[in-house]
C-alpha atoms as a PDB file:
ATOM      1  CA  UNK A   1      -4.210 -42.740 -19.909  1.00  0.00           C
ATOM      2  CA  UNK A   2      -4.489 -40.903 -23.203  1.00  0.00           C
ATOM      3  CA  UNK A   3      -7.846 -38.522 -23.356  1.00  0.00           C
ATOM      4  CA  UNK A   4      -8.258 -37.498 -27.368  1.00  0.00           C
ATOM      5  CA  UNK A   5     -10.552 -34.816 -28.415  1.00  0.00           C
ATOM      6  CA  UNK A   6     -12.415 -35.372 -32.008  1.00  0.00           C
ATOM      7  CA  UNK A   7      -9.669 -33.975 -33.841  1.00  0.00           C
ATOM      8  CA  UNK A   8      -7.286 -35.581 -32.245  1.00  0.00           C
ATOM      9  CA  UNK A   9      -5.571 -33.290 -29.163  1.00  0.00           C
ATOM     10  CA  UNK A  10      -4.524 -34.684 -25.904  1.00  0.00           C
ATOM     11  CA  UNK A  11      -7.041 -33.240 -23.088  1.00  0.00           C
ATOM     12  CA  UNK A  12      -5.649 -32.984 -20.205  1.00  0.00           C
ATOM     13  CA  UNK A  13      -7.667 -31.851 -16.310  1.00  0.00           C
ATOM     14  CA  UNK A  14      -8.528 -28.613 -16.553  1.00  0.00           C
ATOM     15  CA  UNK A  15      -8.760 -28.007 -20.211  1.00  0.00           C
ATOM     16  CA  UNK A  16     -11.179 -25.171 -21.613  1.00  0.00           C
ATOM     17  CA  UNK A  17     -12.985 -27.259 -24.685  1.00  0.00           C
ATOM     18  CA  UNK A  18     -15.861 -26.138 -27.344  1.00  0.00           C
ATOM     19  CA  UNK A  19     -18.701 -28.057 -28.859  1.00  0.00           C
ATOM     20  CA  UNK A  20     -19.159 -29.097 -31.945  1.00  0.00           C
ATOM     21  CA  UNK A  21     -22.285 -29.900 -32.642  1.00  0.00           C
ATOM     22  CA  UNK A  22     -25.506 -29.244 -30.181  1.00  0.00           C
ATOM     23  CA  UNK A  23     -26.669 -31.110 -28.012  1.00  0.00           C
ATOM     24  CA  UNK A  24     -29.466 -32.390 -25.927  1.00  0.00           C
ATOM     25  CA  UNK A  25     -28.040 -33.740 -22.608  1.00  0.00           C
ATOM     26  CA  UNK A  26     -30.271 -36.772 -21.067  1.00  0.00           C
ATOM     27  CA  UNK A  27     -32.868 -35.775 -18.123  1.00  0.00           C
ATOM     28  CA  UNK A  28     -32.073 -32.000 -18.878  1.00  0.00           C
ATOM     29  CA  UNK A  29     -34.224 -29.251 -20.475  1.00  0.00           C
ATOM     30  CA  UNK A  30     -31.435 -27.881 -21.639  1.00  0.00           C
ATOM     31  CA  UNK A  31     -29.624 -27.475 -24.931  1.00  0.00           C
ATOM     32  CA  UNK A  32     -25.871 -26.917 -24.996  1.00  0.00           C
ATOM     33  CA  UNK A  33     -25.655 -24.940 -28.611  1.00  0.00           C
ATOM     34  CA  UNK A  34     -22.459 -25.897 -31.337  1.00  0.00           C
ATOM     35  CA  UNK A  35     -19.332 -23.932 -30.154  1.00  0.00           C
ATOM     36  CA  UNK A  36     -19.945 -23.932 -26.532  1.00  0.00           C
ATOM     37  CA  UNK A  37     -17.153 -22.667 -24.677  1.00  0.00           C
ATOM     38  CA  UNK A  38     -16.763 -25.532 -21.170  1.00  0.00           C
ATOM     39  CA  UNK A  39     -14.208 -24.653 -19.258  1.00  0.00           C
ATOM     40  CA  UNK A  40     -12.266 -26.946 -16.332  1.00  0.00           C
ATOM     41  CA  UNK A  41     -12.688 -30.209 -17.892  1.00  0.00           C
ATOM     42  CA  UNK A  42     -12.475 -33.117 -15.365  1.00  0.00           C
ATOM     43  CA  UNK A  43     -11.375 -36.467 -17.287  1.00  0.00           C
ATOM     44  CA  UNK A  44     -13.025 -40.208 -16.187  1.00  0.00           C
ATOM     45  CA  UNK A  45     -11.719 -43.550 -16.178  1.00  0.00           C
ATOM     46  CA  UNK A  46     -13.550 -44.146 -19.564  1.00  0.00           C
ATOM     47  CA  UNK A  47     -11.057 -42.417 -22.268  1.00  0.00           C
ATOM     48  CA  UNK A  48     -14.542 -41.442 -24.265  1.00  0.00           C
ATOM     49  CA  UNK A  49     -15.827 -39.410 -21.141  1.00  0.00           C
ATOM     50  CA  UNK A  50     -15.047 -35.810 -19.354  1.00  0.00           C
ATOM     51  CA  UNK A  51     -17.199 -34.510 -16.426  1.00  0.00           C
ATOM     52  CA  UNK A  52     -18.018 -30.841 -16.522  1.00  0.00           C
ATOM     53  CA  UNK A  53     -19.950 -28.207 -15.375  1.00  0.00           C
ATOM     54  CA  UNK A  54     -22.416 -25.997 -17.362  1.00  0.00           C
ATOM     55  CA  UNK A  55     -24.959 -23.299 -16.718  1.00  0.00           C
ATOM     56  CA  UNK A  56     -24.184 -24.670 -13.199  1.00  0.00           C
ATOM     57  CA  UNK A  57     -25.264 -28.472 -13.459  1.00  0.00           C
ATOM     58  CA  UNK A  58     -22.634 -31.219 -13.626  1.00  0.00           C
ATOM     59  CA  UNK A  59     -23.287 -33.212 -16.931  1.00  0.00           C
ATOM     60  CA  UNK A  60     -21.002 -36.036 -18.710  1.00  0.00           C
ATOM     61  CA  UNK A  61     -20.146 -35.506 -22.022  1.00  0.00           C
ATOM     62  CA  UNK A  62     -18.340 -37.811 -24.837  1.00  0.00           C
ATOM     63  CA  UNK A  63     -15.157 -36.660 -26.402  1.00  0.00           C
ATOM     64  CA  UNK A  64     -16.672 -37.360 -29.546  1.00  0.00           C
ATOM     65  CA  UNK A  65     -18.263 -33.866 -29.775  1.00  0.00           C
ATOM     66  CA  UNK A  66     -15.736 -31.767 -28.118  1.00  0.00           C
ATOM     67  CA  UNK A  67     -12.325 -30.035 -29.386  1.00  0.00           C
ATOM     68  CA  UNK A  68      -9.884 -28.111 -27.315  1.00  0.00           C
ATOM     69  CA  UNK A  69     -10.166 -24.002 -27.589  1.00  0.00           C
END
C-alpha cells in the first residue's frame, strides 16, 4: 500500500507532516491552522486517510491537505 501526500511523497507510520491549508475538523471546536506541525502519523486502510493525534484528541485527516516536514 502506497500512502501519497499532496505533493506527492510516500508517508510512511510515524511520519511528522504539516498542513496546508486550515481546517475545521467535524464535531470539534477546534481549528487546526495552515502549517501545522502533526507528528506520528498512523496510516488506514483507505490510501486518502492518516489517523493522528492533536492538541490531544485523535482526529482523521485526508492526505489531500497534508505534506511531509
Amino acid at each position: 500500500m502506497v500512502v501519497k501526500d499532496s505533493i506527492g511523497n510516500n508517508l510512511v507510520n510515524g511520519d511528522t507532516v504539516i498542513l496546508t491549508r486550515s481546517l475545521k475538523p467535524k464535531g470539534s471546536n477546534i481549528t487546526l491552522k495552515q502549517g501545522t506541525t502533526i507528528r506520528n502519523i498512523i496510516l488506514r486502510e483507505n490510501i486518502e486517510e492518516i489517523d493522528c493525534k492533536v492538541n490531544g484528541s485523535s482526529i482523521v485527516l485526508r492526505t489531500e491537505f497534508l505534506k511531509k516536514a
